[in-house]
C-alpha atoms as a PDB file:
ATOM      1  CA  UNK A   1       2.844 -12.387   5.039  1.00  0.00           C
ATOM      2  CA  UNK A   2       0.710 -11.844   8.237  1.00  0.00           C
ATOM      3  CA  UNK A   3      -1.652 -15.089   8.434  1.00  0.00           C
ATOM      4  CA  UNK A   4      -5.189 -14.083  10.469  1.00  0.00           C
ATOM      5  CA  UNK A   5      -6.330 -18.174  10.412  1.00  0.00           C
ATOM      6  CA  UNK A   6      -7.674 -19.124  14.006  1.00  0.00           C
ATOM      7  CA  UNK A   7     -11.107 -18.841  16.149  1.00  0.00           C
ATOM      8  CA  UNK A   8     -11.138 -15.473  17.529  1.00  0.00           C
ATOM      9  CA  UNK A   9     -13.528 -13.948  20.346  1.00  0.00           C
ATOM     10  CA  UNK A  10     -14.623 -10.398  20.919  1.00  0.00           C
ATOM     11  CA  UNK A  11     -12.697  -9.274  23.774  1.00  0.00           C
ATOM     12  CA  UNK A  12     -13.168  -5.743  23.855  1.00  0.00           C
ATOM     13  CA  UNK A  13     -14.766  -3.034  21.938  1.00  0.00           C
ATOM     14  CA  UNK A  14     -14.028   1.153  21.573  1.00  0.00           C
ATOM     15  CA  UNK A  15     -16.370   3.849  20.630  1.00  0.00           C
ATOM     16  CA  UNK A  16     -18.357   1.214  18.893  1.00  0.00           C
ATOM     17  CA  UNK A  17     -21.597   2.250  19.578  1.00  0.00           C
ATOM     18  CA  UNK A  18     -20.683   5.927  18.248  1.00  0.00           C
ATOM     19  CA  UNK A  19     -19.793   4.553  15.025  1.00  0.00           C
ATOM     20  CA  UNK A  20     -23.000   2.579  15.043  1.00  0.00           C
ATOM     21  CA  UNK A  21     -24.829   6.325  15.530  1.00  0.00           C
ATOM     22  CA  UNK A  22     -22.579   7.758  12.902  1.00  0.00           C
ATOM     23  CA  UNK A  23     -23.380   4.628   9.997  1.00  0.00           C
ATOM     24  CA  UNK A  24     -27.453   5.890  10.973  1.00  0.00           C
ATOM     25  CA  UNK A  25     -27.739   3.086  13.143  1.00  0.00           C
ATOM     26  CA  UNK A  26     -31.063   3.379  15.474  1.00  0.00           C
ATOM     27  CA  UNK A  27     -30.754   3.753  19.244  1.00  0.00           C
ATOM     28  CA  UNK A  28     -32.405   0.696  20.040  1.00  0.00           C
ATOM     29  CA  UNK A  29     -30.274  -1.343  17.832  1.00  0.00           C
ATOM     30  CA  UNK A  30     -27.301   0.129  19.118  1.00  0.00           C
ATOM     31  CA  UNK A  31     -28.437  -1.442  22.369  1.00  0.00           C
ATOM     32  CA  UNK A  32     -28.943  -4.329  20.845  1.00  0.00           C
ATOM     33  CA  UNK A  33     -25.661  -4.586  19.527  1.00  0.00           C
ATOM     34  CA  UNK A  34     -23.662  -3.733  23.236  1.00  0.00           C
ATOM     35  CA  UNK A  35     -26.007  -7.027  24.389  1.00  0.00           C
ATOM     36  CA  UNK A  36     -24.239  -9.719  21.680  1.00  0.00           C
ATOM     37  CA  UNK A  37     -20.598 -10.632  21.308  1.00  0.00           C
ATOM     38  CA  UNK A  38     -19.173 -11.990  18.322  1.00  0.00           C
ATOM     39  CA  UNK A  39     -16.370 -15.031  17.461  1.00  0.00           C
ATOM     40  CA  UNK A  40     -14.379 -14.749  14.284  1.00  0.00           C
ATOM     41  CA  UNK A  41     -13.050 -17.940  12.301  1.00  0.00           C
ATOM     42  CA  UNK A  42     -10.842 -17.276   9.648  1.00  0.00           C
ATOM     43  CA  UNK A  43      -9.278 -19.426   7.371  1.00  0.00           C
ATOM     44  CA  UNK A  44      -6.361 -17.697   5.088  1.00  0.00           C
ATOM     45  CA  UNK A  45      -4.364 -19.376   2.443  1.00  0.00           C
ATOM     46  CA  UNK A  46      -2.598 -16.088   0.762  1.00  0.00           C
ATOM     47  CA  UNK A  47      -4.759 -13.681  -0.365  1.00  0.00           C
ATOM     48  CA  UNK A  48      -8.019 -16.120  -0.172  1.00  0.00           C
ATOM     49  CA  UNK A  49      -9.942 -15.319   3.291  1.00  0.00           C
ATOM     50  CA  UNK A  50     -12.897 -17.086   4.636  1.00  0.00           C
ATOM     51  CA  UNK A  51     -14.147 -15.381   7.712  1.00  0.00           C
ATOM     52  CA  UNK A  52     -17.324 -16.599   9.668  1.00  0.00           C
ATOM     53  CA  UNK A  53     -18.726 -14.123  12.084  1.00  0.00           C
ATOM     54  CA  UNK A  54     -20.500 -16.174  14.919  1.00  0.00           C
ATOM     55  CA  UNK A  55     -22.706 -14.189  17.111  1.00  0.00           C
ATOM     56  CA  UNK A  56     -22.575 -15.085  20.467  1.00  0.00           C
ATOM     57  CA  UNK A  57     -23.758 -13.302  24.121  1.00  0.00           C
ATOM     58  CA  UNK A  58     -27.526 -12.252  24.587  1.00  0.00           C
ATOM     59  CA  UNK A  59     -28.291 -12.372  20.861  1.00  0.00           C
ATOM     60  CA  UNK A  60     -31.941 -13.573  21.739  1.00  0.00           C
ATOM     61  CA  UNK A  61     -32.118 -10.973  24.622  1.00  0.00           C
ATOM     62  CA  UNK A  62     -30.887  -8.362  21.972  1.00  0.00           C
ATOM     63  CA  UNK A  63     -33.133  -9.382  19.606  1.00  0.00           C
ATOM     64  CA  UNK A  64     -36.274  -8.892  21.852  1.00  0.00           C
ATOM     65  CA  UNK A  65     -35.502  -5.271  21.940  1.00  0.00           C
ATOM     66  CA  UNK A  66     -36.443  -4.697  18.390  1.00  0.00           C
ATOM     67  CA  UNK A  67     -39.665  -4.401  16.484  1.00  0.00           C
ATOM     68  CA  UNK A  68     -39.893  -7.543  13.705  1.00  0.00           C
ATOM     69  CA  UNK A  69     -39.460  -5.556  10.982  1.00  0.00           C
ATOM     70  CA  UNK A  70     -36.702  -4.392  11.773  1.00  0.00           C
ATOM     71  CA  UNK A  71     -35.349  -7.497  12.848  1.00  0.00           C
ATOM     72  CA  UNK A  72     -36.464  -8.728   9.390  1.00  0.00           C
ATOM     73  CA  UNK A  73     -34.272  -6.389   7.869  1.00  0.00           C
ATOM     74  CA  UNK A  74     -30.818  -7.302   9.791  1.00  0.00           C
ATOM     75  CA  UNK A  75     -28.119  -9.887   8.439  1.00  0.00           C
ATOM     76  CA  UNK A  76     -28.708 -13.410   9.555  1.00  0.00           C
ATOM     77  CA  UNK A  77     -29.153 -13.556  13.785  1.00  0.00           C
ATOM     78  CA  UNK A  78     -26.010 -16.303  13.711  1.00  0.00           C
ATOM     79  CA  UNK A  79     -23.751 -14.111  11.868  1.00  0.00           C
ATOM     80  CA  UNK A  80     -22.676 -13.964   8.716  1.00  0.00           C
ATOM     81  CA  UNK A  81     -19.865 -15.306   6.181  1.00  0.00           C
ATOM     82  CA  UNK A  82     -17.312 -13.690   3.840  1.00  0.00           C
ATOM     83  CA  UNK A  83     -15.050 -15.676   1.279  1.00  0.00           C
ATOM     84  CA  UNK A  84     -12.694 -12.683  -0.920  1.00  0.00           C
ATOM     85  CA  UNK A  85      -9.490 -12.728  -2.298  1.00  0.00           C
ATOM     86  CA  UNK A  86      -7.682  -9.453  -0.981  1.00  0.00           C
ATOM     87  CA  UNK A  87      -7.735  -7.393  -3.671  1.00  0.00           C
ATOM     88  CA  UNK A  88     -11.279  -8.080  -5.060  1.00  0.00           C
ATOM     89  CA  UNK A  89     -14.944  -7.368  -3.630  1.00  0.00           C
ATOM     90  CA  UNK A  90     -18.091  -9.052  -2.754  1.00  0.00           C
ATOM     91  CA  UNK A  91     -21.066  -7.923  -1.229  1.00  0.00           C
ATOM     92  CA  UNK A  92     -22.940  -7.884   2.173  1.00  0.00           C
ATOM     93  CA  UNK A  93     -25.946  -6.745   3.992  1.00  0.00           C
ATOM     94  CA  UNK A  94     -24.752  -4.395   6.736  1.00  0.00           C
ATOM     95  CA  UNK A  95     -26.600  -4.019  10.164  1.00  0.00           C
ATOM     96  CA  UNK A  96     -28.816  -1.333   9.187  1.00  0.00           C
ATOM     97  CA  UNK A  97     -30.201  -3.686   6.094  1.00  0.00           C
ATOM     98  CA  UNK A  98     -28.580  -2.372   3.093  1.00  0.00           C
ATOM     99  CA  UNK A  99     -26.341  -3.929   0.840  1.00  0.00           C
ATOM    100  CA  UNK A 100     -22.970  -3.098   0.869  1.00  0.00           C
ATOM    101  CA  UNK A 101     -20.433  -3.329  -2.019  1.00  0.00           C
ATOM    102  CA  UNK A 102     -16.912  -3.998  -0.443  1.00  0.00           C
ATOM    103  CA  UNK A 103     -13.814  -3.673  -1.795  1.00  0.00           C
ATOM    104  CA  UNK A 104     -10.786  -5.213   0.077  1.00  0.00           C
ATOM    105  CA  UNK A 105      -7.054  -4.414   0.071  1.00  0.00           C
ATOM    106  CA  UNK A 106      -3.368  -5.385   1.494  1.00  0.00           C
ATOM    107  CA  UNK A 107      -2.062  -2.277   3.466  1.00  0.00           C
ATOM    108  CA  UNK A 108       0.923  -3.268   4.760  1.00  0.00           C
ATOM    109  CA  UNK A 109       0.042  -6.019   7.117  1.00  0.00           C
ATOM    110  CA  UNK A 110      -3.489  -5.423   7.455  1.00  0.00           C
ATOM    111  CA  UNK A 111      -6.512  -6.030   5.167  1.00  0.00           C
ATOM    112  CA  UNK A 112      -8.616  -2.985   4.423  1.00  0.00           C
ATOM    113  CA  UNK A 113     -12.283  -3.123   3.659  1.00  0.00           C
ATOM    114  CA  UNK A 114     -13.986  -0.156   2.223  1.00  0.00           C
ATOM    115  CA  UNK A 115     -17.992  -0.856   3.039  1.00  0.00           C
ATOM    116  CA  UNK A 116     -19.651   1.429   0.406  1.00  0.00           C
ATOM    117  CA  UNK A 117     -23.853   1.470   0.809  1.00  0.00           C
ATOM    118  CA  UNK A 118     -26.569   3.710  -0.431  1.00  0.00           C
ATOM    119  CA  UNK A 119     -26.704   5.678   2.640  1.00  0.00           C
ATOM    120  CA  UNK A 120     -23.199   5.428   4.064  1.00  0.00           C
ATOM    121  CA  UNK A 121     -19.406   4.135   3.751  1.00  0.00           C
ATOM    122  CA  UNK A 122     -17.143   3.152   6.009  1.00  0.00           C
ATOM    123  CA  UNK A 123     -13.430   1.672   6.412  1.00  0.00           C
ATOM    124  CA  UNK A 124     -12.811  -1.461   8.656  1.00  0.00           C
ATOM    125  CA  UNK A 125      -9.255  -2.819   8.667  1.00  0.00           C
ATOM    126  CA  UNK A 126      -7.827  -5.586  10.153  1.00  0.00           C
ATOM    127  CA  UNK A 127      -4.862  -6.245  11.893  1.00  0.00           C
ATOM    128  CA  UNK A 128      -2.527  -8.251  14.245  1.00  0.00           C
ATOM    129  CA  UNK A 129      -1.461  -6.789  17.441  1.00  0.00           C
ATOM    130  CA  UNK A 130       0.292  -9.453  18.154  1.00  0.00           C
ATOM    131  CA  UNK A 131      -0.185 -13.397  17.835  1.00  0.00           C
ATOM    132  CA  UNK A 132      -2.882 -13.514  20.493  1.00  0.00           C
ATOM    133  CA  UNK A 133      -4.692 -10.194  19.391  1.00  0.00           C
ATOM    134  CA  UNK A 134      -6.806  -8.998  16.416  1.00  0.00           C
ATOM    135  CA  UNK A 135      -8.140  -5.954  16.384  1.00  0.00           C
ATOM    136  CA  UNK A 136     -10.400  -4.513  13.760  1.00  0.00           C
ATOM    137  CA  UNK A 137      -9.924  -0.634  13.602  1.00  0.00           C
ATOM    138  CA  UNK A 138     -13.262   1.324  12.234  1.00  0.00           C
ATOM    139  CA  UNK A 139     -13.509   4.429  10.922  1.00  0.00           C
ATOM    140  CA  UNK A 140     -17.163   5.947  10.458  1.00  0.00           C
ATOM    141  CA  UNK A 141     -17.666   8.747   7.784  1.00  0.00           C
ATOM    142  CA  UNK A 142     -17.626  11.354  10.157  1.00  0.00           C
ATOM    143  CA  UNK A 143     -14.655  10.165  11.607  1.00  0.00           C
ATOM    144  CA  UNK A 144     -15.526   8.172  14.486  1.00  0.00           C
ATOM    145  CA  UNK A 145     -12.349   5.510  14.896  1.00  0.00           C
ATOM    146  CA  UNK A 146     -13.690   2.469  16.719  1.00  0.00           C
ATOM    147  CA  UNK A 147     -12.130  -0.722  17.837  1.00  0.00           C
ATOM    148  CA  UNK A 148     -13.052  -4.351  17.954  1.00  0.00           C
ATOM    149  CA  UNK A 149     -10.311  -6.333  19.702  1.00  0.00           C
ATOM    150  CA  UNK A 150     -10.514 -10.032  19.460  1.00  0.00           C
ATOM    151  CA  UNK A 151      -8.410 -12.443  21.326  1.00  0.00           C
ATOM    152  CA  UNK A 152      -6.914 -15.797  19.823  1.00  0.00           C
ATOM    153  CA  UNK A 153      -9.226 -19.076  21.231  1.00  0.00           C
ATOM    154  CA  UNK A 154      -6.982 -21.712  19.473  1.00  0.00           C
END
């Protein structure tokens, strides 16, 4: 079984901010978002995950661009935290402020998540490139396949 435990750090990113447009993302939040990085620490035992998404880069910068409401409505500034067992759900507040019910899956190698809100779903899933590499492959509702590639930090 594929293990994803380790610190990983946004290295690179693909056609993100058109999947951003397509989940009704704003413009100026998709600005925003180019401005701030992101560091993934994962801790896997099996099928339990516990993944912290740090936000990193010109958060404070980014977060000057946008009106305080809307800024109100985002996920915490610092990130945000998901502990699952692959092959159950939880729930999270996406960047546009709703909540999202997510389901998660083994496919393969990779995990799937299936990010189903009021206004929108989506499919992220996650997988090893090789040891060094994560990359987390989106795929908007109308489409749009993004990438996130991470690179191992320890």
């Amino acid at each position: 079984m594929v293990n994803f435990s380790g610190k990983w750090k946004l290295s690179k990113s693909e056609n993100f901010e058109k999947f951003l447009e397509d989940i009704d993302v704003g413009v100026i939040k998709r600005q925003a978002a180019k401005m701030v990085s992101s560091e993934h620490h994962i801790q896997q035992e099996g099928d339990n995950m516990k993944v912290d998404v740090v936000a990193t880069g010109a958060i404070q910068a980014a977060l000057k661009l946008l009106p305080k409401s809307e800024v109100a409505k985002m996920p915490s500034q610092k990130g945000k935290k998901q502990d699952y067992t692959v092959g159950g759900s939880f729930t999270e507040k996406e960047i546009n402020g709703e909540e999202a019910e997510v389901s998660t899956a083994w496919e393969g190698e990779s995990i799937v998540e299936t990010h189903k809100a009021k206004s929108f779903e989506y499919k992220l899933t996650r997988s090893l490139e090789d040891n060094d590499t994560m990359v987390l492959h989106l795929e908007s509702p109308k489409g749009t396949r993004a990438k996130r590639i991470y690179k191992r930090m320890e």
